[in-house]
C-alpha atoms as a PDB file:
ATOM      1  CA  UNK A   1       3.331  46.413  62.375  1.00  0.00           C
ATOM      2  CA  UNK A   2       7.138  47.138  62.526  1.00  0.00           C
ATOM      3  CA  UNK A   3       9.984  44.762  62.582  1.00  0.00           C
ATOM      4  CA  UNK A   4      10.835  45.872  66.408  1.00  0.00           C
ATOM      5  CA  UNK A   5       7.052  45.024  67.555  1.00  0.00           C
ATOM      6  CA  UNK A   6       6.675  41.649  65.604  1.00  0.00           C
ATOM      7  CA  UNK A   7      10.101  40.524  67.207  1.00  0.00           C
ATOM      8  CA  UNK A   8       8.930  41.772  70.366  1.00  0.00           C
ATOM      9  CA  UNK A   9       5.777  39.869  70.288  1.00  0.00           C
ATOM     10  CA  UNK A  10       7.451  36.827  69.235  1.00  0.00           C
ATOM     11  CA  UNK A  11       9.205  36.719  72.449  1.00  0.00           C
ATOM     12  CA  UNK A  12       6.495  37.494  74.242  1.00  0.00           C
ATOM     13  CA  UNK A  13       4.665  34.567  73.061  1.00  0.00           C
ATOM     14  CA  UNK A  14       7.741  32.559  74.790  1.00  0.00           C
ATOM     15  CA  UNK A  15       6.761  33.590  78.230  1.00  0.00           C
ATOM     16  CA  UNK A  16       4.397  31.789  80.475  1.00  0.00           C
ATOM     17  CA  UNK A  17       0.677  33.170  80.252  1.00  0.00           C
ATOM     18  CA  UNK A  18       0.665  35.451  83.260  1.00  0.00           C
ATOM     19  CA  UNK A  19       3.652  36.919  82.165  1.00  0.00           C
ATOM     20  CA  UNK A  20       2.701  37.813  78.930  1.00  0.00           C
ATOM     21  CA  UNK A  21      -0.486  39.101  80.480  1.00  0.00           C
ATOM     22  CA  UNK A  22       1.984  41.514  82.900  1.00  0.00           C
ATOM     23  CA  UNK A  23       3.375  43.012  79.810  1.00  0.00           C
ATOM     24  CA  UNK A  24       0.360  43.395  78.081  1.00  0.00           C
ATOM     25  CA  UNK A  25      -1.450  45.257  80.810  1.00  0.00           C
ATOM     26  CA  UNK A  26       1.783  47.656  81.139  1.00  0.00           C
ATOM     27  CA  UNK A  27       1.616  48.373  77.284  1.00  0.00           C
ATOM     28  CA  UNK A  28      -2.064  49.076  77.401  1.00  0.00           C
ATOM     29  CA  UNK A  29      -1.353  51.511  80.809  1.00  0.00           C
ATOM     30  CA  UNK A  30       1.321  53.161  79.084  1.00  0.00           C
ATOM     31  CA  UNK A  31      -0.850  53.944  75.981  1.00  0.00           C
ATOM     32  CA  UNK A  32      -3.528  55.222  78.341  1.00  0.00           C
ATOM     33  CA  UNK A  33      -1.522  57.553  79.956  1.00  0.00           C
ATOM     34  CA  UNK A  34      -0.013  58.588  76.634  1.00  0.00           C
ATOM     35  CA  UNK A  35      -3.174  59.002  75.407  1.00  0.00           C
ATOM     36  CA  UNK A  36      -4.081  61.068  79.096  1.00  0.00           C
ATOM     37  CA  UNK A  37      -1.347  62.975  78.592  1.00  0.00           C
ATOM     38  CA  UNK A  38      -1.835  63.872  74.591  1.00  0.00           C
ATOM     39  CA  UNK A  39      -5.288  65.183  75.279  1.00  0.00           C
ATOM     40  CA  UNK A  40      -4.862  67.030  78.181  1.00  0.00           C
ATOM     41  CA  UNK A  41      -1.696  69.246  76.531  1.00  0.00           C
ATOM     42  CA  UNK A  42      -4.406  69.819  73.849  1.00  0.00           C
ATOM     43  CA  UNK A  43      -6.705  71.204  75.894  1.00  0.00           C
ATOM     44  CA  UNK A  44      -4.176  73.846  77.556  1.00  0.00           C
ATOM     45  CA  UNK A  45      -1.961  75.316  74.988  1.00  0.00           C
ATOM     46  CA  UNK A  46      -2.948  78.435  76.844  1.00  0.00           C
ATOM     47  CA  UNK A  47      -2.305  77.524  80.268  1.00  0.00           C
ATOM     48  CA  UNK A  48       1.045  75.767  79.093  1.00  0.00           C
ATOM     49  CA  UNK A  49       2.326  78.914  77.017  1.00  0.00           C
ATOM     50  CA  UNK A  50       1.538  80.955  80.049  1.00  0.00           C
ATOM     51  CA  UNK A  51       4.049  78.685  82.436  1.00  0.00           C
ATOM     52  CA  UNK A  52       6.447  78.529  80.010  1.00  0.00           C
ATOM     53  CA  UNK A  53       6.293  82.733  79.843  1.00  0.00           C
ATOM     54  CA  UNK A  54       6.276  82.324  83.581  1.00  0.00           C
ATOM     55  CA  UNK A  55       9.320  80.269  83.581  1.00  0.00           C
ATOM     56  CA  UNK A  56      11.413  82.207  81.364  1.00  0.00           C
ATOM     57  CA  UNK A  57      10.818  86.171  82.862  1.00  0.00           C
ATOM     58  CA  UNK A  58      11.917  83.748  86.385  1.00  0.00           C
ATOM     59  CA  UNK A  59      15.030  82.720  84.706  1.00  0.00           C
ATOM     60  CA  UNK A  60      15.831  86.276  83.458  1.00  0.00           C
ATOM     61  CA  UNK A  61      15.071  87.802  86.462  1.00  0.00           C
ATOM     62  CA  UNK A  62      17.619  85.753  88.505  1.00  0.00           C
ATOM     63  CA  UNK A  63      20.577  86.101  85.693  1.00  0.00           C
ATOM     64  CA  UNK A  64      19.532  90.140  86.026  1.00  0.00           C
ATOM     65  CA  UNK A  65      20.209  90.029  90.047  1.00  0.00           C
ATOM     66  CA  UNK A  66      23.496  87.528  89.485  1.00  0.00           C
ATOM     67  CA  UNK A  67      24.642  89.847  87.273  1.00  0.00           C
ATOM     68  CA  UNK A  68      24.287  93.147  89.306  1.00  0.00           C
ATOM     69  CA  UNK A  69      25.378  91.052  92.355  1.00  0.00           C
ATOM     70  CA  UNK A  70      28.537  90.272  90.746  1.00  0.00           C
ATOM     71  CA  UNK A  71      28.898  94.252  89.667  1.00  0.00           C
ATOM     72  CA  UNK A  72      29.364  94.850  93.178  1.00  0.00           C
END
């Protein structure tokens, strides 16, 4: 465990029991959707290099008409 964490948990234990409990179950949701998150980018390398392409010839194309708009 780091430094950070064990300081963090000592102030936890500080805090009245329901409190503690709060920021316990918004650690554990945040790991879940972490976790969500981690695996579902994993699964769709594909899909996400495809936006990405997506994005970029969209981004191009708009600089291309700026710059023959501002040719004229």
């Amino acid at each position: 465990m780091t430094e950070l964490l064990e300081q963090a948990i000592a102030k936890l234990k500080n805090l009245p029991a329901n409190e503690q409990d709060a920021i316990a179950a918004m650690i554990l949701a945040e790991l879940e959707d972490e976790q969500f998150w981690d695996e579902a980018f994993a699964r769709s390398p594909d899909i996400l290099a495809k936006l990405a392409a997506e994005a970029m010839a969209e981004y191009r194309a708009r600089r291309v008409e700026k710059s023959k708009a501002e040719l004229t």
